[in-house]
C-alpha atoms as a PDB file:
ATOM      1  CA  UNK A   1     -41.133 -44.580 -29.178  1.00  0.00           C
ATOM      2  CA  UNK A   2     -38.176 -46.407 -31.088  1.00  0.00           C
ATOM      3  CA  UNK A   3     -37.595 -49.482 -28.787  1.00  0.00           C
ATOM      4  CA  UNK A   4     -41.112 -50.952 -28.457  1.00  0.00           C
ATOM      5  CA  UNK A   5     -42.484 -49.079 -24.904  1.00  0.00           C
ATOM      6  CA  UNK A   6     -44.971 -47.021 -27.296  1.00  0.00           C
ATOM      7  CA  UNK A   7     -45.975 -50.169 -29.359  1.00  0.00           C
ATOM      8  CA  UNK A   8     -46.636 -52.017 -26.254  1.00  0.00           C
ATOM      9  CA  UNK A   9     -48.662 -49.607 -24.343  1.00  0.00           C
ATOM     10  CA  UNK A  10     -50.628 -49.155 -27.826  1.00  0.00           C
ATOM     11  CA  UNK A  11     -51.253 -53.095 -27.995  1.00  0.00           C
ATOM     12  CA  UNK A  12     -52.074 -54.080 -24.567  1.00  0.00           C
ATOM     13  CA  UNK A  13     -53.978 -50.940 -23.833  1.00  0.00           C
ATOM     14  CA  UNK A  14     -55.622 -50.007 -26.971  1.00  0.00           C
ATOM     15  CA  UNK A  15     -54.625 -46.727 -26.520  1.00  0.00           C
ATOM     16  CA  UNK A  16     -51.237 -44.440 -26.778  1.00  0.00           C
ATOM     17  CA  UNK A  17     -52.441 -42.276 -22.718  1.00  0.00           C
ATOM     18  CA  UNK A  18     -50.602 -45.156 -20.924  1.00  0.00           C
ATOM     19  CA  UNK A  19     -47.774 -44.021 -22.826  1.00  0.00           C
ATOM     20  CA  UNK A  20     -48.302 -40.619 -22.232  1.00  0.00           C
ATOM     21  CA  UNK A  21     -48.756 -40.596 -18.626  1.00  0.00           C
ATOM     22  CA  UNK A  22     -45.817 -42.727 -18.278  1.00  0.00           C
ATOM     23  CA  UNK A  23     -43.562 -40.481 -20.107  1.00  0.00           C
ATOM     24  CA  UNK A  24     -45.316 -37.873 -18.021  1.00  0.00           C
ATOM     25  CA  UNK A  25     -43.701 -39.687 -14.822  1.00  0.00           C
ATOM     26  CA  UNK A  26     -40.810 -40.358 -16.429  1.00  0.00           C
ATOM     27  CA  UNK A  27     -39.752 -36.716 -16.143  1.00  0.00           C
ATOM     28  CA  UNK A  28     -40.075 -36.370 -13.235  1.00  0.00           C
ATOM     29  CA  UNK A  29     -37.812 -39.299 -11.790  1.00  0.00           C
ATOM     30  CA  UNK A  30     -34.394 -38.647 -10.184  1.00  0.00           C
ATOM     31  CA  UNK A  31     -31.788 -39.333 -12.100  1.00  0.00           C
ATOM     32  CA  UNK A  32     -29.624 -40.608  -9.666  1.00  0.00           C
ATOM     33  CA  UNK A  33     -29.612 -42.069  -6.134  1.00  0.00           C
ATOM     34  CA  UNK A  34     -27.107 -42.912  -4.013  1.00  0.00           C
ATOM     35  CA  UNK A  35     -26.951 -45.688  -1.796  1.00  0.00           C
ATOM     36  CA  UNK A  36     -25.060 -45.554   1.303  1.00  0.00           C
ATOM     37  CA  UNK A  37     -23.246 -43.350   0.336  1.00  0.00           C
ATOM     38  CA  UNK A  38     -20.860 -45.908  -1.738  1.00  0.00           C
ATOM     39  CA  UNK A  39     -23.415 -46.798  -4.694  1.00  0.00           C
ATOM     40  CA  UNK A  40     -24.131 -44.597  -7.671  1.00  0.00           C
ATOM     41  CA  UNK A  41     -27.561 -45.841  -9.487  1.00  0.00           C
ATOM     42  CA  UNK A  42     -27.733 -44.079 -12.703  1.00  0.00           C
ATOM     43  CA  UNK A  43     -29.990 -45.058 -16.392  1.00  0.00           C
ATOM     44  CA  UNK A  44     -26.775 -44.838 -18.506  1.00  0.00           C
ATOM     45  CA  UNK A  45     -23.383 -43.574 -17.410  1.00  0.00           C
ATOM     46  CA  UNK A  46     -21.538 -40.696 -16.808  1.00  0.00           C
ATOM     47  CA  UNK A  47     -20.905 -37.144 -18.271  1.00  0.00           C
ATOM     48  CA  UNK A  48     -17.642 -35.666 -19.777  1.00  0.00           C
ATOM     49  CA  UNK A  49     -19.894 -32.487 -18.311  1.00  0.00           C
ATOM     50  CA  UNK A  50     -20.052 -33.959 -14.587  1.00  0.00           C
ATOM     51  CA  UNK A  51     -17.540 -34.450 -12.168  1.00  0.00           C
ATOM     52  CA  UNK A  52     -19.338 -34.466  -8.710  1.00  0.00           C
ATOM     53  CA  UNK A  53     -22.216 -35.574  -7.422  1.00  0.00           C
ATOM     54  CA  UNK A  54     -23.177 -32.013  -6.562  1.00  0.00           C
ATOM     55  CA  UNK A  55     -23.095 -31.380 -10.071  1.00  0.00           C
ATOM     56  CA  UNK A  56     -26.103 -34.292 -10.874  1.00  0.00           C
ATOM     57  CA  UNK A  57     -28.086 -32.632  -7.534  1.00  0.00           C
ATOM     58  CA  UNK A  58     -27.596 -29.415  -9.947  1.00  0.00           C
ATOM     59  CA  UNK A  59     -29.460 -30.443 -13.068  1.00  0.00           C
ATOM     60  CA  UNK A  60     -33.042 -29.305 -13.008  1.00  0.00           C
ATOM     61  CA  UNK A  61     -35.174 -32.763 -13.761  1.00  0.00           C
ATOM     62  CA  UNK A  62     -38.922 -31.889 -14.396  1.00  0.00           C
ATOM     63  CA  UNK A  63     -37.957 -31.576 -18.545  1.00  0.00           C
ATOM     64  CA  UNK A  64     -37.811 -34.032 -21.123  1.00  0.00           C
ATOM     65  CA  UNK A  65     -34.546 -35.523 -21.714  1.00  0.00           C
ATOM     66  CA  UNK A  66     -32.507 -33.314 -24.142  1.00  0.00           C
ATOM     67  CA  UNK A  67     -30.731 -34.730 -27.032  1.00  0.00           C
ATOM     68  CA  UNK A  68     -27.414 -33.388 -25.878  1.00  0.00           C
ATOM     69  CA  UNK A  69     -26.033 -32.272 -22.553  1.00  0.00           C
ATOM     70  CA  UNK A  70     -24.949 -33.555 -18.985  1.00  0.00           C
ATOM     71  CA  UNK A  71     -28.583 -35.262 -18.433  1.00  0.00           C
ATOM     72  CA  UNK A  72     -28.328 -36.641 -21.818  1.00  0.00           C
ATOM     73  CA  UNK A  73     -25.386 -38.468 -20.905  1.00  0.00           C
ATOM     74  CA  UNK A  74     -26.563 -39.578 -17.511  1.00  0.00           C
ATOM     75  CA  UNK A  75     -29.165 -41.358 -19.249  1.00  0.00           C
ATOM     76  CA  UNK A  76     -27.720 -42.658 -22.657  1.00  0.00           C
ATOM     77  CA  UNK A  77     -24.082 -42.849 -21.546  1.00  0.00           C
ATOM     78  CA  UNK A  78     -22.221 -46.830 -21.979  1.00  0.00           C
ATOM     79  CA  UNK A  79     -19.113 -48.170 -20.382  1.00  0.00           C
ATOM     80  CA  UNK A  80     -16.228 -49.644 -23.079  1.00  0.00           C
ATOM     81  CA  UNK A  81     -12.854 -51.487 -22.679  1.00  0.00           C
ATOM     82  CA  UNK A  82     -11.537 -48.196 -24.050  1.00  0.00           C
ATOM     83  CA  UNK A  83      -9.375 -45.758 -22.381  1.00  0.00           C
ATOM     84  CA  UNK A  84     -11.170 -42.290 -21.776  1.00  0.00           C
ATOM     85  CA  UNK A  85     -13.515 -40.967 -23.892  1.00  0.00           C
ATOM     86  CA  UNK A  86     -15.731 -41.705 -27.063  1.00  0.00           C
ATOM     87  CA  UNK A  87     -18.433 -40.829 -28.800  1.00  0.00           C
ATOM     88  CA  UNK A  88     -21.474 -42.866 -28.759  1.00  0.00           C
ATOM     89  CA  UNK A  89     -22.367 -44.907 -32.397  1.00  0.00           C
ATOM     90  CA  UNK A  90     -26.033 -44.571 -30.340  1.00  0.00           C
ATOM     91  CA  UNK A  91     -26.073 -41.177 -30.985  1.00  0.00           C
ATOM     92  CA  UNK A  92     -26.547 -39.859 -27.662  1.00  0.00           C
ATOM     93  CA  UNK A  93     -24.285 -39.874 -24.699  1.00  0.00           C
ATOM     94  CA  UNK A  94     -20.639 -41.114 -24.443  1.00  0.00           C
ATOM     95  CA  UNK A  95     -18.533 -44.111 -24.198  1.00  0.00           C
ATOM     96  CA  UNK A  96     -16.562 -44.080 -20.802  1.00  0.00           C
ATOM     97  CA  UNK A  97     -13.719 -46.328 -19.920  1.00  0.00           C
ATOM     98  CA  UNK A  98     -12.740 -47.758 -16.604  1.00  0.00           C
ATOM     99  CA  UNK A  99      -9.986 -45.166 -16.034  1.00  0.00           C
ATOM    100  CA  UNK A 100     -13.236 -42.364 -16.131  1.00  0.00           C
ATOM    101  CA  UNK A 101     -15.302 -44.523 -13.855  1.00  0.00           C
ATOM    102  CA  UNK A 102     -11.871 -44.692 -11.470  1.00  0.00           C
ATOM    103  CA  UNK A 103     -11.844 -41.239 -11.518  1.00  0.00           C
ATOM    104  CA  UNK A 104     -15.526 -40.403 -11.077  1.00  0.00           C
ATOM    105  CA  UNK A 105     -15.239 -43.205  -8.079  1.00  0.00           C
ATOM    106  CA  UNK A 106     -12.422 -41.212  -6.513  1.00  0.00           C
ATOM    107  CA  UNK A 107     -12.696 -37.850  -6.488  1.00  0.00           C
ATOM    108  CA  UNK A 108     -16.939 -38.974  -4.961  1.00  0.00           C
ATOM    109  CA  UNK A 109     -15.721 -41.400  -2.624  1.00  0.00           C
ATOM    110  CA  UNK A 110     -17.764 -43.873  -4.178  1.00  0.00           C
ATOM    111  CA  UNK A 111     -16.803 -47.459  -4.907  1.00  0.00           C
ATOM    112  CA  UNK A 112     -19.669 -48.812  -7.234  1.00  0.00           C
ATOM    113  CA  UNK A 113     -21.779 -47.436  -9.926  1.00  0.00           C
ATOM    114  CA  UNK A 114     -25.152 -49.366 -11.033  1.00  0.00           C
ATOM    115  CA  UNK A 115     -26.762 -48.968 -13.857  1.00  0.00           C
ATOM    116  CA  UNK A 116     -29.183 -50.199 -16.546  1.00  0.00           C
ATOM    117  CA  UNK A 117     -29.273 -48.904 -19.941  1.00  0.00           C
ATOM    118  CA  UNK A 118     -27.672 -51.972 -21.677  1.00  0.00           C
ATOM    119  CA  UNK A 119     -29.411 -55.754 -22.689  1.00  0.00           C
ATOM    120  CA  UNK A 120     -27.135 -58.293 -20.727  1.00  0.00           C
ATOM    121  CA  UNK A 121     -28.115 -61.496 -21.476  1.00  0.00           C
ATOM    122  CA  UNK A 122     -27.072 -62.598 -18.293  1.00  0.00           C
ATOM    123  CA  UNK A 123     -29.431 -60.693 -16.454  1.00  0.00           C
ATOM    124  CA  UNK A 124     -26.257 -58.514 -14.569  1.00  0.00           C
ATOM    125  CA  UNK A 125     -22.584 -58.004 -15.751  1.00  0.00           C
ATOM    126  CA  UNK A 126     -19.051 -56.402 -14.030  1.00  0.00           C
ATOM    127  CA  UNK A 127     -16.773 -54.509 -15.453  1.00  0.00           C
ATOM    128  CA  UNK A 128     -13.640 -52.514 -14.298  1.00  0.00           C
ATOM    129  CA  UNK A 129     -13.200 -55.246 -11.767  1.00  0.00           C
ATOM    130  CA  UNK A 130     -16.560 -54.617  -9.784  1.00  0.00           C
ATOM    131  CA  UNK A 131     -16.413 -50.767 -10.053  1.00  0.00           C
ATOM    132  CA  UNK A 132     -19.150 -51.119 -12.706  1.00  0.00           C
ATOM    133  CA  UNK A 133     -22.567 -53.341 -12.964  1.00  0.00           C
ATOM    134  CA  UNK A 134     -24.737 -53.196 -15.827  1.00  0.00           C
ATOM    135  CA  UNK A 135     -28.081 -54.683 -14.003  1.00  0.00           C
ATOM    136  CA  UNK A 136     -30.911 -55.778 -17.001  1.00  0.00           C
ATOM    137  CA  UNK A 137     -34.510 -56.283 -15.757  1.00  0.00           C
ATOM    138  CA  UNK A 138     -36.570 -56.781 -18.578  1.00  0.00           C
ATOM    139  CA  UNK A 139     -36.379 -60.364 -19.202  1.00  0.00           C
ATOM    140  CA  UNK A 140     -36.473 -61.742 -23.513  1.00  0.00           C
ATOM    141  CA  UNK A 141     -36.534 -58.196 -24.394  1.00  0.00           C
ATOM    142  CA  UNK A 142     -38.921 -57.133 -26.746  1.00  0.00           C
ATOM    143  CA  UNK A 143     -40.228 -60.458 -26.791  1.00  0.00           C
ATOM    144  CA  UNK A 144     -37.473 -61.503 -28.978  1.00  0.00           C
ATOM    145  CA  UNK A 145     -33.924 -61.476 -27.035  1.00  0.00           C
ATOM    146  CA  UNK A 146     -34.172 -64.576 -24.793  1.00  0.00           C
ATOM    147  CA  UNK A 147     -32.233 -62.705 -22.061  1.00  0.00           C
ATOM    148  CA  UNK A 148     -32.116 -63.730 -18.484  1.00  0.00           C
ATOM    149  CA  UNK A 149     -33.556 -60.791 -16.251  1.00  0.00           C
ATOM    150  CA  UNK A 150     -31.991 -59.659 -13.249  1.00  0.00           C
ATOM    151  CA  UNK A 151     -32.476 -57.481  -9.665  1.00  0.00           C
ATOM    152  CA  UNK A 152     -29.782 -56.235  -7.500  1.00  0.00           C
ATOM    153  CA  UNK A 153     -29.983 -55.836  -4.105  1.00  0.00           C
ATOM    154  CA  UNK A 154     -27.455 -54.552  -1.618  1.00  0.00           C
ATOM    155  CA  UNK A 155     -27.460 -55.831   2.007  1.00  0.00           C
ATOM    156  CA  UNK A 156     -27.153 -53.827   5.036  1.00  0.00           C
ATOM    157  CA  UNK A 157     -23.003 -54.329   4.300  1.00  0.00           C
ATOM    158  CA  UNK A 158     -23.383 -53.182   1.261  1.00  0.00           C
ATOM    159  CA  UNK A 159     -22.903 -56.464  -0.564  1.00  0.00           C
ATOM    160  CA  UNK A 160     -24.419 -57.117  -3.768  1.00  0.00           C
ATOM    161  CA  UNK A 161     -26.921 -60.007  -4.199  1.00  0.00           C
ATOM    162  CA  UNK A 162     -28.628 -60.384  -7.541  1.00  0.00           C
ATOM    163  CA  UNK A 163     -32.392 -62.196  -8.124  1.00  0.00           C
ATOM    164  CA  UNK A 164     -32.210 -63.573 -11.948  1.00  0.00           C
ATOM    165  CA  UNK A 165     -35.580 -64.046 -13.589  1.00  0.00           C
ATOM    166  CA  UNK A 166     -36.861 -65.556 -17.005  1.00  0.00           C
ATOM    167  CA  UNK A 167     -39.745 -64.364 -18.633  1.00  0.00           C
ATOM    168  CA  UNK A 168     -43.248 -65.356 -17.832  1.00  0.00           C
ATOM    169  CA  UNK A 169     -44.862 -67.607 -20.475  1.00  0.00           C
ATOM    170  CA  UNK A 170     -46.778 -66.254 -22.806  1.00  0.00           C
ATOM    171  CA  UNK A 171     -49.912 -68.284 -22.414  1.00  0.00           C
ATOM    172  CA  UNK A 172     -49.450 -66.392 -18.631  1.00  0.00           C
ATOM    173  CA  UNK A 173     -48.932 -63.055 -19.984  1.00  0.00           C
ATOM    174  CA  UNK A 174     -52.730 -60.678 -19.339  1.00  0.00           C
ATOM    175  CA  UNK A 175     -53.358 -58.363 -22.393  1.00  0.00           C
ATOM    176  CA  UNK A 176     -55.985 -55.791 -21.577  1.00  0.00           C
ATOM    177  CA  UNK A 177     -59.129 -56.605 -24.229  1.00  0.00           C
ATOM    178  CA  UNK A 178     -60.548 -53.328 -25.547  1.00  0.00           C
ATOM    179  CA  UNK A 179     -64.079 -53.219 -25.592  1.00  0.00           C
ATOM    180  CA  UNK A 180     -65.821 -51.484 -28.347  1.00  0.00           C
ATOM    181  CA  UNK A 181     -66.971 -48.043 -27.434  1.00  0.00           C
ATOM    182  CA  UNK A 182     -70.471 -47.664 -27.297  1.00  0.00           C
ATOM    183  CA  UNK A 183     -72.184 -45.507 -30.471  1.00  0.00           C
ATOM    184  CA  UNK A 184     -73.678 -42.978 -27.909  1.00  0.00           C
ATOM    185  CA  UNK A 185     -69.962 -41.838 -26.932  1.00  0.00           C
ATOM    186  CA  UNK A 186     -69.080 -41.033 -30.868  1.00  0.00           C
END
């Protein structure tokens, strides 16, 4: 409910059950797929609690996200130019530096990691020379951040193209009207 999904659902729907179902199908998603074997796609980042992808396939998904934990992380988790470790000033998940995301890469014989869970007002951004992309596809965020949006897609070689996308006008923009319920349903 904090970053404006709930308020959104409320105001173009007139009612709080989109938001509800969603969140309903939210736990239930995977919270990781891998992509040709090479390509981690993760929400946040990794774990201090996770070392191999056999450990993700362990985590039992059909829950809420905790507030702490190994799926915590997965979700809430950042990359930093630090070295290591660090707590999150979020308040959930970890900071993780390139030397953890070397690691992680290693010892899963991966050689990317994509993920989502930070605005990038470019749409997409590297880090840890290409071991790491931050991919951002809600375009002016919150109506307010004038950010570029962007897709990734990975060819049959594995190479990364990216589709970069602006936000849609808002004169183009459909907001559901809600109708005023008839007295005979009161």
């Amino acid at each position: 409910q904090v970053y404006g999904f709930y308020d959104e659902c409320l105001r173009k729907y007139g009612s709080v059950n989109v938001w509800r179902y969603c969140t309903e199908v939210f736990d239930c998603l995977s919270l990781a797929a891998l992509i040709g074997e090479k390509t981690l796609c993760v929400h946040g980042g990794l774990s201090p609690s996770i070392n191999t992808l056999d450990e993700i396939r362990c985590i039992d998904r059909k829950q809420e996200v905790p507030h702490d934990g190994a799926m915590c992380d997965l979700m809430w988790s950042d990359p930093e130019d630090i070295e290591g470790w660090a707590l999150s000033p979020r308040g959930a998940g970890y900071l993780f530096g390139g030397d953890i995301v070397e690691q992680f890469h290693h010892l899963n014989g991966l050689d990317t990691m994509a993920r989502a869970h930070q605005l990038v007002m470019e749409g997409y951004k590297y880090m840890f020379n290409k071991a790491l992309v931050t991919v951002w596809s809600a375009p002016n965020y919150c109506y307010r951040c004038g950010n570029v949006a962007a897709i990734l897609k990975l060819d049959g070689s594995m190479e990364h193209n990216f589709t970069s996308f602006e936000a849609a006008p808002a004169s183009g923009r459909d907001v559901a009207v809600r109708r005023p319920i008839p007295d005979y349903f009161l």
